[in-house]
PDB file of N, CA and C in Angstrom:
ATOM      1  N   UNK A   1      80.679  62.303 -57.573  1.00  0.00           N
ATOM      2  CA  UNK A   1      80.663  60.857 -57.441  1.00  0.00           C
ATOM      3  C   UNK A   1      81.874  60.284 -58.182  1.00  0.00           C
ATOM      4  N   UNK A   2      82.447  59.347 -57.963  1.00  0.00           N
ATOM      5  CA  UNK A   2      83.952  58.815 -58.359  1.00  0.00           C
ATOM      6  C   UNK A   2      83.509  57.836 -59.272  1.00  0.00           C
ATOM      7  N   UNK A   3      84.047  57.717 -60.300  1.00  0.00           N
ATOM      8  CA  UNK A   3      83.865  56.654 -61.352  1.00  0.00           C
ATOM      9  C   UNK A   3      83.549  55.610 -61.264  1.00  0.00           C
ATOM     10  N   UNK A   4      82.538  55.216 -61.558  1.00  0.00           N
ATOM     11  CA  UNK A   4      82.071  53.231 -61.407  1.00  0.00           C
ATOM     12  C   UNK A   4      81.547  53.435 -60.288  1.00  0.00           C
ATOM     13  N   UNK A   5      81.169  54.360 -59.331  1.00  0.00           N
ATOM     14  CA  UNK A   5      80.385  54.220 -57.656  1.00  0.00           C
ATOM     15  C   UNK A   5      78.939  54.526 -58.116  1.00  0.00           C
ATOM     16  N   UNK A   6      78.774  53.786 -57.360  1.00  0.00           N
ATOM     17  CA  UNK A   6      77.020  53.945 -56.898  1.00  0.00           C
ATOM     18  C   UNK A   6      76.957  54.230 -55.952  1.00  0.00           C
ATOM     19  N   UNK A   7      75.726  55.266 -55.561  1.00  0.00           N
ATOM     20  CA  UNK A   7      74.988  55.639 -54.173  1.00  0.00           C
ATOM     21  C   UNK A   7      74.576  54.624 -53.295  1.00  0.00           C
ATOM     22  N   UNK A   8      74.901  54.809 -51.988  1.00  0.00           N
ATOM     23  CA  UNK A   8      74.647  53.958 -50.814  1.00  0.00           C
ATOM     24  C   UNK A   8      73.690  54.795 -49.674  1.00  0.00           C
ATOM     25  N   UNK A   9      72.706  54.137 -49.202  1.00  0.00           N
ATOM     26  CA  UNK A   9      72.378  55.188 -47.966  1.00  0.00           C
ATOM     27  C   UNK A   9      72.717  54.317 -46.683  1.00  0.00           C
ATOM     28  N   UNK A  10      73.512  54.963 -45.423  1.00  0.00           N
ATOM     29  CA  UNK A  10      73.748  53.862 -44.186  1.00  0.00           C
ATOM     30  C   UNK A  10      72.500  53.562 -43.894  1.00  0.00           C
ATOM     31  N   UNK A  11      72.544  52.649 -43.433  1.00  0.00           N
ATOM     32  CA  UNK A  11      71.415  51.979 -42.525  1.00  0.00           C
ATOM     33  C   UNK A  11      71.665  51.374 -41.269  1.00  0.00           C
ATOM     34  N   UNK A  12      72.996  51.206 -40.792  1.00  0.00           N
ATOM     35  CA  UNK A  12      73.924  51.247 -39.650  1.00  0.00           C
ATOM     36  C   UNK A  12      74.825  52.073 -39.211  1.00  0.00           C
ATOM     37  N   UNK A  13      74.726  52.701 -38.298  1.00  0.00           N
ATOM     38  CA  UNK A  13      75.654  53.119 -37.895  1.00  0.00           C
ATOM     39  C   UNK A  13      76.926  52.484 -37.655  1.00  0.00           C
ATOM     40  N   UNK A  14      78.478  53.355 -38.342  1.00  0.00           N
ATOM     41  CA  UNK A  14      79.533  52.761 -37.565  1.00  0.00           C
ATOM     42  C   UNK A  14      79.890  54.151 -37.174  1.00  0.00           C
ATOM     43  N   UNK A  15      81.077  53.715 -35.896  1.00  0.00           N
ATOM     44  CA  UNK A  15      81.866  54.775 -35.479  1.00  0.00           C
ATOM     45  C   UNK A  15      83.555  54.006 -35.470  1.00  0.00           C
ATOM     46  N   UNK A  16      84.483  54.551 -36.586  1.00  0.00           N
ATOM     47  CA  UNK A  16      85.318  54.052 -36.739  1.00  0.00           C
ATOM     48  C   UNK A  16      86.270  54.319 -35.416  1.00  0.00           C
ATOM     49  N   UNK A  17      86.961  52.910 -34.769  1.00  0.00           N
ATOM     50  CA  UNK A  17      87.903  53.436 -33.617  1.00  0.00           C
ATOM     51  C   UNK A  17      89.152  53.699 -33.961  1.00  0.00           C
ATOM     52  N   UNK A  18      89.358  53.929 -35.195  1.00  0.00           N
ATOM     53  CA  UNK A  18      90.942  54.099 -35.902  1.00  0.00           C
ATOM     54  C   UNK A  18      90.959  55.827 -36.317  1.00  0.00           C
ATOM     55  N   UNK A  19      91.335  56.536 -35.500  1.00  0.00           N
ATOM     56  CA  UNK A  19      90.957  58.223 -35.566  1.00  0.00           C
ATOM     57  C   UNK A  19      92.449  58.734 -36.777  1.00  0.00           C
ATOM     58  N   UNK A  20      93.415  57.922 -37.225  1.00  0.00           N
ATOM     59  CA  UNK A  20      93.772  58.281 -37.707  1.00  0.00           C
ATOM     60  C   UNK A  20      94.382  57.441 -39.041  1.00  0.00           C
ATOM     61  N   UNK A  21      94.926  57.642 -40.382  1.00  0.00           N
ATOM     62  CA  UNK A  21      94.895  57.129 -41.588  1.00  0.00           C
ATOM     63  C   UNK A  21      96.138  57.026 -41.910  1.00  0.00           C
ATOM     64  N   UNK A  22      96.325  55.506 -42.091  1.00  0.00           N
ATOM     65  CA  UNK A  22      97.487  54.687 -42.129  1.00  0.00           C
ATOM     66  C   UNK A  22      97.633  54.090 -43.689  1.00  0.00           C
ATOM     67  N   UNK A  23      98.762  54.665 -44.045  1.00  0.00           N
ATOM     68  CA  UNK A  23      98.919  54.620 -45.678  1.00  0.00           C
ATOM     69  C   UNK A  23     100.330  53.692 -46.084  1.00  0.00           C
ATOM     70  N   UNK A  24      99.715  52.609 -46.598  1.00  0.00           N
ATOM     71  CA  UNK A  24     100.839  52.062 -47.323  1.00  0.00           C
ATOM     72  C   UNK A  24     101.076  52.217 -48.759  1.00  0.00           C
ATOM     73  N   UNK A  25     102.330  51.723 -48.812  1.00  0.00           N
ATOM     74  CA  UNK A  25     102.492  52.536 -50.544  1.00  0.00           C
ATOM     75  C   UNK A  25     103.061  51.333 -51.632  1.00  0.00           C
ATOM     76  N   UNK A  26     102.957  51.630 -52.384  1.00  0.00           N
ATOM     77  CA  UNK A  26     103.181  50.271 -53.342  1.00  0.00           C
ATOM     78  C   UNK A  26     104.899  50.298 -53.091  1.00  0.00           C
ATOM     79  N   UNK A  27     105.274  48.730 -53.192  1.00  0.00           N
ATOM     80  CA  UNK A  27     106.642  48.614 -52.946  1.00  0.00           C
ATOM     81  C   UNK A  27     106.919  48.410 -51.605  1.00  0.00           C
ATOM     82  N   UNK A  28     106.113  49.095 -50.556  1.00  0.00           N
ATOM     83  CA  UNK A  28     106.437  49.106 -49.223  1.00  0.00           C
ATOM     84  C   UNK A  28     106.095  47.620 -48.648  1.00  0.00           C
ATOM     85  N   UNK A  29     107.681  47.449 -47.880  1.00  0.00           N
ATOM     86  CA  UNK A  29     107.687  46.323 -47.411  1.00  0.00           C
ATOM     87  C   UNK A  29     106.967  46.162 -46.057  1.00  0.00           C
ATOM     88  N   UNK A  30     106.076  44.680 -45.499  1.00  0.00           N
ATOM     89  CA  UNK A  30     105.473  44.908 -44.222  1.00  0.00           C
ATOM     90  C   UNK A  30     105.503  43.259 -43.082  1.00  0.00           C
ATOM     91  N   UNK A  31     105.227  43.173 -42.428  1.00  0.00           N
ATOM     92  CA  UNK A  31     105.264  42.271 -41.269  1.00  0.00           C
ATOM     93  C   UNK A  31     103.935  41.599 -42.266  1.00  0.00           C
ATOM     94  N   UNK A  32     103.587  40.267 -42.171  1.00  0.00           N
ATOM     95  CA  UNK A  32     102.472  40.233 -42.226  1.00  0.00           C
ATOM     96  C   UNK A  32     101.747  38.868 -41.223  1.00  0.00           C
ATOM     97  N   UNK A  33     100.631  39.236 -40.393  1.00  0.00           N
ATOM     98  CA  UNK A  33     100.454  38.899 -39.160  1.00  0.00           C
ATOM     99  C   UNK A  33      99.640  37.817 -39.492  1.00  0.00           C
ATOM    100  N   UNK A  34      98.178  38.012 -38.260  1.00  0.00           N
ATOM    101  CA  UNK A  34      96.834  36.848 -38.941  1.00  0.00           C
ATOM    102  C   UNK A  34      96.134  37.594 -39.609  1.00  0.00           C
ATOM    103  N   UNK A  35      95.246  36.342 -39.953  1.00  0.00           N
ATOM    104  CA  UNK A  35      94.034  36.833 -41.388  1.00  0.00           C
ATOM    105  C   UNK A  35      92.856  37.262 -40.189  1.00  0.00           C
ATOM    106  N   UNK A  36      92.010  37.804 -40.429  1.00  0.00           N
ATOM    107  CA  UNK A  36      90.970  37.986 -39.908  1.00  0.00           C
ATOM    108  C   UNK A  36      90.039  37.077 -40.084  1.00  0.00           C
ATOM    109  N   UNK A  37      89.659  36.376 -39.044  1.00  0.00           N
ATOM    110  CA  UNK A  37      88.385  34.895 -39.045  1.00  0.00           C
ATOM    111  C   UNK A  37      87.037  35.240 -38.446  1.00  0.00           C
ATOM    112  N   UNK A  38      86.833  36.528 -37.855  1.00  0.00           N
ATOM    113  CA  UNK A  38      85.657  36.477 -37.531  1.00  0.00           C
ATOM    114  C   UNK A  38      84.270  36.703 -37.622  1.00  0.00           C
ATOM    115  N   UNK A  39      84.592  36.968 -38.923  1.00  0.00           N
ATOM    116  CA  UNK A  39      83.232  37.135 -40.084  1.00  0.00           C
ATOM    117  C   UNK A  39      83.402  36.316 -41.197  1.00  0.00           C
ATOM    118  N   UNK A  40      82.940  35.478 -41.980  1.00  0.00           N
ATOM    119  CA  UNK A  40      83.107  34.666 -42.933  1.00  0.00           C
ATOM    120  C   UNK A  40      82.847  35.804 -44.091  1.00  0.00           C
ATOM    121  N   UNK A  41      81.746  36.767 -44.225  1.00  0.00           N
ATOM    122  CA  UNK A  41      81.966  37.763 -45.483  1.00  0.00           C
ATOM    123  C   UNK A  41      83.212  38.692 -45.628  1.00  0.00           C
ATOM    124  N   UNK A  42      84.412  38.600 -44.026  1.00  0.00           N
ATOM    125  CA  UNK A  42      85.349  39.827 -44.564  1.00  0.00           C
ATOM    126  C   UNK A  42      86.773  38.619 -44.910  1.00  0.00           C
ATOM    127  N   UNK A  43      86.760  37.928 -45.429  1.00  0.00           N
ATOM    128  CA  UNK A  43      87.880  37.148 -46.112  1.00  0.00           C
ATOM    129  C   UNK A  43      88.695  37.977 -46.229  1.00  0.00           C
ATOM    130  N   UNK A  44      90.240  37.633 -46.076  1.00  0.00           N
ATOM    131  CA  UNK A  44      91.473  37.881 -46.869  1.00  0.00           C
ATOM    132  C   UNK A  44      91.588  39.370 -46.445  1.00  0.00           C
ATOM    133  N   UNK A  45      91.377  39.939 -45.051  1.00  0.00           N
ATOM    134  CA  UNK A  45      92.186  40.893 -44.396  1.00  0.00           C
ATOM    135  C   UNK A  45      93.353  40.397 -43.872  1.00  0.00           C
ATOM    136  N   UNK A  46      94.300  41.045 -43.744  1.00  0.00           N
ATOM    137  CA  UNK A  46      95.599  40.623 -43.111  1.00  0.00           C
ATOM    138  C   UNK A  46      96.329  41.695 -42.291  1.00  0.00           C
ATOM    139  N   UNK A  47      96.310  41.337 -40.784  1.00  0.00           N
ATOM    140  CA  UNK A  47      96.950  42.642 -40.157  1.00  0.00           C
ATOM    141  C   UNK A  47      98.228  43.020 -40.814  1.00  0.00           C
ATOM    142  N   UNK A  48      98.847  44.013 -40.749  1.00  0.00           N
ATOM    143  CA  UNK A  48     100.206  44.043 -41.259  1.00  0.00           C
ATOM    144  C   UNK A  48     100.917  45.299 -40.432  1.00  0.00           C
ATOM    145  N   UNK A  49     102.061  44.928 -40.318  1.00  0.00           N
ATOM    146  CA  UNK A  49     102.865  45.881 -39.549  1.00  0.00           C
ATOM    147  C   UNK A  49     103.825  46.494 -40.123  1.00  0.00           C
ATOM    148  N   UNK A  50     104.043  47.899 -40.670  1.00  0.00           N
ATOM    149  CA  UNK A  50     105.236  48.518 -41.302  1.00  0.00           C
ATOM    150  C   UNK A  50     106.223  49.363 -40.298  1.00  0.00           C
ATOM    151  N   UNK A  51     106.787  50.151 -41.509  1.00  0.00           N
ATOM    152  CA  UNK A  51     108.273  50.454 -40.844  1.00  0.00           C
ATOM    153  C   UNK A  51     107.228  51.762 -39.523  1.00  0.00           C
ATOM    154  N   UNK A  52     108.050  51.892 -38.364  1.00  0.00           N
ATOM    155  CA  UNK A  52     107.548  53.123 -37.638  1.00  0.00           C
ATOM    156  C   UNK A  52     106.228  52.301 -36.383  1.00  0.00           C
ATOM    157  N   UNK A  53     106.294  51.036 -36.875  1.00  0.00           N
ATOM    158  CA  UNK A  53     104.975  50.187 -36.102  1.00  0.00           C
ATOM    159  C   UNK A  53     103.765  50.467 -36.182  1.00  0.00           C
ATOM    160  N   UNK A  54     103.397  51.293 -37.703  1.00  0.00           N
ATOM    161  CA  UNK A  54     101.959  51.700 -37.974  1.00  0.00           C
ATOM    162  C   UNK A  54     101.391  50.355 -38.453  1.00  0.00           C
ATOM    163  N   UNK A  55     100.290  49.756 -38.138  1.00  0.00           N
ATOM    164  CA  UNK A  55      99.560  49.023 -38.201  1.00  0.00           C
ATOM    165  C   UNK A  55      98.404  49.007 -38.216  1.00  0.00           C
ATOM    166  N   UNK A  56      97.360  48.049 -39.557  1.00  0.00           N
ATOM    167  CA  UNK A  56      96.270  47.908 -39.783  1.00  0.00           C
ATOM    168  C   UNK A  56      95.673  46.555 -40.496  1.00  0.00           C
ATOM    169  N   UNK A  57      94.574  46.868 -40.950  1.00  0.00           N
ATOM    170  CA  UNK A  57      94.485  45.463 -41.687  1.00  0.00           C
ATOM    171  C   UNK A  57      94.052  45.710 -42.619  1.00  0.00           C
ATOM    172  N   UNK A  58      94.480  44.955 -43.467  1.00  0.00           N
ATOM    173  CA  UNK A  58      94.700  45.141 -45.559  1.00  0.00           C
ATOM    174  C   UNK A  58      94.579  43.959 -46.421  1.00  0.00           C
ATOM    175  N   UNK A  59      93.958  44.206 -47.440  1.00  0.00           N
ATOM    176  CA  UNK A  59      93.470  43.315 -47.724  1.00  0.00           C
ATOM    177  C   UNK A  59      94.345  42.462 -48.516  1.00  0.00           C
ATOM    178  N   UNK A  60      94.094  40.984 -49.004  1.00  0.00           N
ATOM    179  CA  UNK A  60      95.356  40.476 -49.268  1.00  0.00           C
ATOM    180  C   UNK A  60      95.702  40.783 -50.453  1.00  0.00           C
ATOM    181  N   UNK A  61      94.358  41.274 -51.360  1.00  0.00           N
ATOM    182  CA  UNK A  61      94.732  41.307 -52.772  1.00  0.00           C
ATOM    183  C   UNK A  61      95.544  42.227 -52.929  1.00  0.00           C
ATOM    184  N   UNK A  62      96.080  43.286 -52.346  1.00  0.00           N
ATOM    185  CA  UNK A  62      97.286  43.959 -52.285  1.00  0.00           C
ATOM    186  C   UNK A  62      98.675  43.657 -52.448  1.00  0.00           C
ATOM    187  N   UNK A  63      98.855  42.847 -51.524  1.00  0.00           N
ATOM    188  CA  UNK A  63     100.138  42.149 -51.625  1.00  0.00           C
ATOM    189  C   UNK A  63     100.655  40.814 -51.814  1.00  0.00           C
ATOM    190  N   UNK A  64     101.691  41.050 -52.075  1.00  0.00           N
ATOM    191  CA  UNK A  64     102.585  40.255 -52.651  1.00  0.00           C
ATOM    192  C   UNK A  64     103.236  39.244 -51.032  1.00  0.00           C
ATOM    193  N   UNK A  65     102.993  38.094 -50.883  1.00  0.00           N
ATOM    194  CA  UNK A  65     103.048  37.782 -49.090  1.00  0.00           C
ATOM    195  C   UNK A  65     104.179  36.254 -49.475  1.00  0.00           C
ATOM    196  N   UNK A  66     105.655  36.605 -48.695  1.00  0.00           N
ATOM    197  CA  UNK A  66     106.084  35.581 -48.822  1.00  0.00           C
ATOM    198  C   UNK A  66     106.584  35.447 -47.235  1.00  0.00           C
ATOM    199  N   UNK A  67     105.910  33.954 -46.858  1.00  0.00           N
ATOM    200  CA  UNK A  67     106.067  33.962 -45.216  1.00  0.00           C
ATOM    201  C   UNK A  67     105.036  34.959 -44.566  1.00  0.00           C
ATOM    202  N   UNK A  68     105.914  35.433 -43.463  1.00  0.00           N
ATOM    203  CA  UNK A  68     105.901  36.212 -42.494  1.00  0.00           C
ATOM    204  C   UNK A  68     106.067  37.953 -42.775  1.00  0.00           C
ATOM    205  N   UNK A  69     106.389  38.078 -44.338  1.00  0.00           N
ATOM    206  CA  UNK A  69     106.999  39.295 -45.127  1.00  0.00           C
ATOM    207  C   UNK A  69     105.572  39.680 -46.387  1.00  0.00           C
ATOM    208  N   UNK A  70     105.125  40.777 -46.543  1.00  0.00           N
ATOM    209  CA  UNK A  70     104.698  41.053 -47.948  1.00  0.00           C
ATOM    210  C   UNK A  70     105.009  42.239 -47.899  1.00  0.00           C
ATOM    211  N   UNK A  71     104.777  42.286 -49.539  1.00  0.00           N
ATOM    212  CA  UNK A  71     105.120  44.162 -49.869  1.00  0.00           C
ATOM    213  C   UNK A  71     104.170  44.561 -50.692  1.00  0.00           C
ATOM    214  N   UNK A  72     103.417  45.406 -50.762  1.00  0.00           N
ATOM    215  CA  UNK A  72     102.172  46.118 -51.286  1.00  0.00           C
ATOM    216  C   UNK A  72     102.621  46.252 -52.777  1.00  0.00           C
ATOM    217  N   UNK A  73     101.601  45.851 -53.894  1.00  0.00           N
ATOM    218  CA  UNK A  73     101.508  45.903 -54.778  1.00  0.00           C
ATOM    219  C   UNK A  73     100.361  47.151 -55.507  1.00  0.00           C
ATOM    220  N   UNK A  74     100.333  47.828 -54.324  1.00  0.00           N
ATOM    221  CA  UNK A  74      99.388  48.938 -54.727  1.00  0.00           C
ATOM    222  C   UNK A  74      99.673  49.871 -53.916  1.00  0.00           C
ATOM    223  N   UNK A  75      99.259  51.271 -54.248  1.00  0.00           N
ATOM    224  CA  UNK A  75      98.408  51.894 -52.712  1.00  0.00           C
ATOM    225  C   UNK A  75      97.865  51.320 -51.782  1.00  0.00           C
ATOM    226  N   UNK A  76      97.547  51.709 -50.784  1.00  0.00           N
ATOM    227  CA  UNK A  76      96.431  51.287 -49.902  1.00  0.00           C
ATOM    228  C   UNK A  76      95.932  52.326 -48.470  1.00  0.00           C
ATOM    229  N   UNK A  77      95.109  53.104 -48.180  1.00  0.00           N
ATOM    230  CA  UNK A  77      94.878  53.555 -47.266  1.00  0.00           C
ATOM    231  C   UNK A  77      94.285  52.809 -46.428  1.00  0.00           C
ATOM    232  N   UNK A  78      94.236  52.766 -45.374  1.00  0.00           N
ATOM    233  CA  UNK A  78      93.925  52.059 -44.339  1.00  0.00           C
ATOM    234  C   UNK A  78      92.181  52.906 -43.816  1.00  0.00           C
ATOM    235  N   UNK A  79      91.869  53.923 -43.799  1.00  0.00           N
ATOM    236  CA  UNK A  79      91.365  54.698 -43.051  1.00  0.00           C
ATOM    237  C   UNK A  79      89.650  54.034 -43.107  1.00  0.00           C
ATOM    238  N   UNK A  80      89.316  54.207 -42.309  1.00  0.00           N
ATOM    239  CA  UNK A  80      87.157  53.499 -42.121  1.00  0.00           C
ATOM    240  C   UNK A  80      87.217  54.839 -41.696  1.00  0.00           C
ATOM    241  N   UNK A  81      85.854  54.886 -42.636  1.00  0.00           N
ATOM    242  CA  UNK A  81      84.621  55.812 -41.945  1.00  0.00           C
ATOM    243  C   UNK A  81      83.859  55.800 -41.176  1.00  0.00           C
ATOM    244  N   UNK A  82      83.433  57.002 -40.123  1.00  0.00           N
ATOM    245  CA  UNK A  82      82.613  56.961 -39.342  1.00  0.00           C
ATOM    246  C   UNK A  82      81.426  57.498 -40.209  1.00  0.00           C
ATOM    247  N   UNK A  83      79.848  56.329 -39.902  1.00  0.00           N
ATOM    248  CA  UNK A  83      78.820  56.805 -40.628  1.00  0.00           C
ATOM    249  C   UNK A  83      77.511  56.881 -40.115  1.00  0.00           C
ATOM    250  N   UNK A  84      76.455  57.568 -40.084  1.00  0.00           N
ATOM    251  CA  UNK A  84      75.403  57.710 -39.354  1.00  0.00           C
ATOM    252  C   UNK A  84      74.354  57.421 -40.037  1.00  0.00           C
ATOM    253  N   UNK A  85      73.650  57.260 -38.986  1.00  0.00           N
ATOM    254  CA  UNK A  85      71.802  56.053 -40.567  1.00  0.00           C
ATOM    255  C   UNK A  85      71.645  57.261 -41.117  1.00  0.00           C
ATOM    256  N   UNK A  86      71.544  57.154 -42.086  1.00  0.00           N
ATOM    257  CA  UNK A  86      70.904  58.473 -43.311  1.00  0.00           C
ATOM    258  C   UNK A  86      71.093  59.019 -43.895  1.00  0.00           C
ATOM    259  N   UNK A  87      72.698  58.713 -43.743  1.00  0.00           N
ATOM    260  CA  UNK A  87      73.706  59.709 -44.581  1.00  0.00           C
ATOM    261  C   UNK A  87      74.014  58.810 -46.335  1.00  0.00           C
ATOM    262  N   UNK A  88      74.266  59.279 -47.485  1.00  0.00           N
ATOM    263  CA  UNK A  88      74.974  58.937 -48.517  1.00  0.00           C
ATOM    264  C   UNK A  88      75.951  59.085 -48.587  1.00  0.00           C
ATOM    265  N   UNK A  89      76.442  57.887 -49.256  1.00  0.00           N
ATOM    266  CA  UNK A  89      77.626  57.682 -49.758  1.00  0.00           C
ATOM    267  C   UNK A  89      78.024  57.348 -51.345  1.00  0.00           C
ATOM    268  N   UNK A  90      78.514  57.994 -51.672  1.00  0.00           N
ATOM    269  CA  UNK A  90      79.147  56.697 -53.119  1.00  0.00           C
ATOM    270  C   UNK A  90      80.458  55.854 -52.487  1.00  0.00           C
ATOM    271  N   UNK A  91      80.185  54.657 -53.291  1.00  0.00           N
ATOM    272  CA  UNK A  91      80.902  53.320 -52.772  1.00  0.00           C
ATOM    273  C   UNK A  91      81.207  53.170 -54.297  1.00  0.00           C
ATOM    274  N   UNK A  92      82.847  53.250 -54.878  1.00  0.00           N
ATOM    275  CA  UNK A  92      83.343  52.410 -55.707  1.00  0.00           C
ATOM    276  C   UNK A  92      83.863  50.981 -55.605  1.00  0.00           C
ATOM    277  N   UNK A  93      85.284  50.718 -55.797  1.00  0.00           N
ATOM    278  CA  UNK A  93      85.573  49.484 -54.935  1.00  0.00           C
ATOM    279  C   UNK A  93      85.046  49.009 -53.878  1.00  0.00           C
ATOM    280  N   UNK A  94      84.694  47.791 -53.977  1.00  0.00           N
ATOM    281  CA  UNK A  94      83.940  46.688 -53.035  1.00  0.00           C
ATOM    282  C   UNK A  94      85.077  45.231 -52.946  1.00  0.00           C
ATOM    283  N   UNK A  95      85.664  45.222 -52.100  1.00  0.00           N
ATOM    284  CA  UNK A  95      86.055  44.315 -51.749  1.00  0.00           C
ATOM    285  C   UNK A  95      86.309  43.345 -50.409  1.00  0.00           C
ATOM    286  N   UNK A  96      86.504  42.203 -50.286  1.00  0.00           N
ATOM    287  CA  UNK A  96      86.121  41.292 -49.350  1.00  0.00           C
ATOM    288  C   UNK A  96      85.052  42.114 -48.359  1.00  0.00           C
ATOM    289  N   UNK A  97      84.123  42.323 -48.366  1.00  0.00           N
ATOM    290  CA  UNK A  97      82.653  42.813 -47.642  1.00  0.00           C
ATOM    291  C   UNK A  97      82.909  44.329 -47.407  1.00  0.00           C
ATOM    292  N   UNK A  98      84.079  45.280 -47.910  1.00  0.00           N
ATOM    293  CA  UNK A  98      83.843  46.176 -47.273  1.00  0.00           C
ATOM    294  C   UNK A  98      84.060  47.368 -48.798  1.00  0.00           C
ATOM    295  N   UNK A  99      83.615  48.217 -49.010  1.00  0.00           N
ATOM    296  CA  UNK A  99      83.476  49.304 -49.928  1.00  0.00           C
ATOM    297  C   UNK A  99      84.627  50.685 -49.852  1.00  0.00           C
ATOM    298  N   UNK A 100      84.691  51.031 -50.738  1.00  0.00           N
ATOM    299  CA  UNK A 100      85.641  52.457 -50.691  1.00  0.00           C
ATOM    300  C   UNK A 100      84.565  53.502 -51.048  1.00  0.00           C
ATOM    301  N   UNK A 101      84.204  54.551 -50.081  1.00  0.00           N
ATOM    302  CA  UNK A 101      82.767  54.899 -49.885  1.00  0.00           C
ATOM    303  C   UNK A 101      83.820  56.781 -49.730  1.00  0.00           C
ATOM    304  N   UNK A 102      82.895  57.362 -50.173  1.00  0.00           N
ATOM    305  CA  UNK A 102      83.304  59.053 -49.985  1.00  0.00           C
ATOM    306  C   UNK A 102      82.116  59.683 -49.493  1.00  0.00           C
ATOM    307  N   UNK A 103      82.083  60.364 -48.495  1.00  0.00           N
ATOM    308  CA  UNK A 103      80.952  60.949 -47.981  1.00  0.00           C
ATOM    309  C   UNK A 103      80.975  62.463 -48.515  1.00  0.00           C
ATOM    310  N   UNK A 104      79.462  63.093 -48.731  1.00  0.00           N
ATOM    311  CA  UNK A 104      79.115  64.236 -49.052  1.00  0.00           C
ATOM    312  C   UNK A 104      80.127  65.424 -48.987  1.00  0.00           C
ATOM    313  N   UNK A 105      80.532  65.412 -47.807  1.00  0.00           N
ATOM    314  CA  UNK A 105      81.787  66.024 -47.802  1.00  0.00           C
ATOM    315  C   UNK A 105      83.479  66.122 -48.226  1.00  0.00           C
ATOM    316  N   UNK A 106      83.855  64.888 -49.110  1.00  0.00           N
ATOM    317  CA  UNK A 106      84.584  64.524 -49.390  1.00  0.00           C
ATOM    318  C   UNK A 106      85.166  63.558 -48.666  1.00  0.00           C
ATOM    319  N   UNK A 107      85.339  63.090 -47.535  1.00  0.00           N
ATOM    320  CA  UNK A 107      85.830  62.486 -46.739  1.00  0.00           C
ATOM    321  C   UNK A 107      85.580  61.254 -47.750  1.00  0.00           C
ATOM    322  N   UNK A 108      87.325  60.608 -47.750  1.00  0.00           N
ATOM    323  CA  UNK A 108      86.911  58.977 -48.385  1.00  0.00           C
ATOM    324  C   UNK A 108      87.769  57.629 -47.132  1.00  0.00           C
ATOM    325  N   UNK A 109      87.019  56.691 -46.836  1.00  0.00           N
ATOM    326  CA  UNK A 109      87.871  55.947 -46.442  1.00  0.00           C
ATOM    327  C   UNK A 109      86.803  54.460 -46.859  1.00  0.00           C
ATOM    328  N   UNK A 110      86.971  53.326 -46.360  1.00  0.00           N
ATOM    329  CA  UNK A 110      86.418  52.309 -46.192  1.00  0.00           C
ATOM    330  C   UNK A 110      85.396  52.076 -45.422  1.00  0.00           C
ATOM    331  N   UNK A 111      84.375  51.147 -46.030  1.00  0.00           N
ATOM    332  CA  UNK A 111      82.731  51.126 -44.587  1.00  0.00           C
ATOM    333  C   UNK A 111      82.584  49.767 -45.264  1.00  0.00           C
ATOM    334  N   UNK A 112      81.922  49.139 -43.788  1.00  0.00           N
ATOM    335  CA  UNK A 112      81.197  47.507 -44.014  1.00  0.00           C
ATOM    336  C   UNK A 112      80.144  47.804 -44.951  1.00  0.00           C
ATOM    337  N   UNK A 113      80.116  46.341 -45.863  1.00  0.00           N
ATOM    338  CA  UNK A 113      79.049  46.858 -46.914  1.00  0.00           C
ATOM    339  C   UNK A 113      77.516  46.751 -46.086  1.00  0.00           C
ATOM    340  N   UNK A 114      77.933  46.160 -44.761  1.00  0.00           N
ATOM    341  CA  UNK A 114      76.557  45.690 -44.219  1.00  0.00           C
ATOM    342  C   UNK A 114      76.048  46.879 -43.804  1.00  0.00           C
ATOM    343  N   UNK A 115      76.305  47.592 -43.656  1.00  0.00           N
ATOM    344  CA  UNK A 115      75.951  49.005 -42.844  1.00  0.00           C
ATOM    345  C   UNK A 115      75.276  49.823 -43.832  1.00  0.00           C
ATOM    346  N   UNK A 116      75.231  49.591 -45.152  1.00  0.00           N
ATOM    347  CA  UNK A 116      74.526  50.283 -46.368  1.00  0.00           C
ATOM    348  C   UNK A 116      74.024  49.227 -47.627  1.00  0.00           C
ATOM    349  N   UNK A 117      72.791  50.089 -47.522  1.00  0.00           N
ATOM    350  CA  UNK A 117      72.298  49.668 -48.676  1.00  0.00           C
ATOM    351  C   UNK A 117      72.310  50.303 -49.947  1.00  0.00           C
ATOM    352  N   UNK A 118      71.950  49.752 -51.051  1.00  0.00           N
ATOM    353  CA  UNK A 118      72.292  50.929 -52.147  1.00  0.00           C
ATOM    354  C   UNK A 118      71.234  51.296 -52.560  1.00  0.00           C
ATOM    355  N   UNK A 119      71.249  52.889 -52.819  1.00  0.00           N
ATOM    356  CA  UNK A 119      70.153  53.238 -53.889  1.00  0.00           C
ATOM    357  C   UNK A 119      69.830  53.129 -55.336  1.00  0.00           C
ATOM    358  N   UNK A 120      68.631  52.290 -55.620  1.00  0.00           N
ATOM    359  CA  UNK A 120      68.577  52.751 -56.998  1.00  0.00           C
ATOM    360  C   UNK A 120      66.973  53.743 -57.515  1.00  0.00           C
TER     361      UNK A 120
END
């Protein structure tokens, strides 16, 4: 379990449609597009477009956004998990509605917090 995470069990299924993991790096400069409006709990995603036209959406507290331009003030992997009802997770970081979650197997990427509940 990763430091500061607590156990989650899904209770929704997701199946992530992003099959592969898009990594920005601190310093790296990016396009930065619209915010995401269509959930009021996922605030302050921002598509963003880097060098090579890899593209995803990141959250704002990352970067540094002047205009049409930001540059990552952190890491950031891009990657969601695919998750099935029943499975655990530990979930450290939680931010704008969505968690940094590692499954049993190691696999780590991002999951809606709605899709899990936590165990205590």
């Amino acid at each position: 379990m990763l430091q500061d995470s607590k156990p989650y069990r899904v209770i929704t299924e997701y199946i992530s449609p992003y099959l592969d993991s898009i990594i920005f790096h601190e310093g790296e400069s990016v396009q930065v597009g619209i915010e995401f409006v269509d959930d009021p709990e996922w605030k302050s995603w921002i598509r963003c477009k880097g060098d090579g036209g890899k593209e995803a959406w990141c959250p704002g507290e990352y970067l540094d956004i002047f205009g049409d331009a930001g540059i990552f003030i952190r890491d950031y992997d891009a990657k969601e998990l695919t998750v099935y009802i029943g499975e655990i997770l530990s979930v450290g970081e939680q931010l704008n509605g969505f968690g940094a979650g590692v499954k049993d197997d190691g696999e780590c990427g991002w999951i809606s917090m709605k899709c899990l509940e936590e165990l205590v």
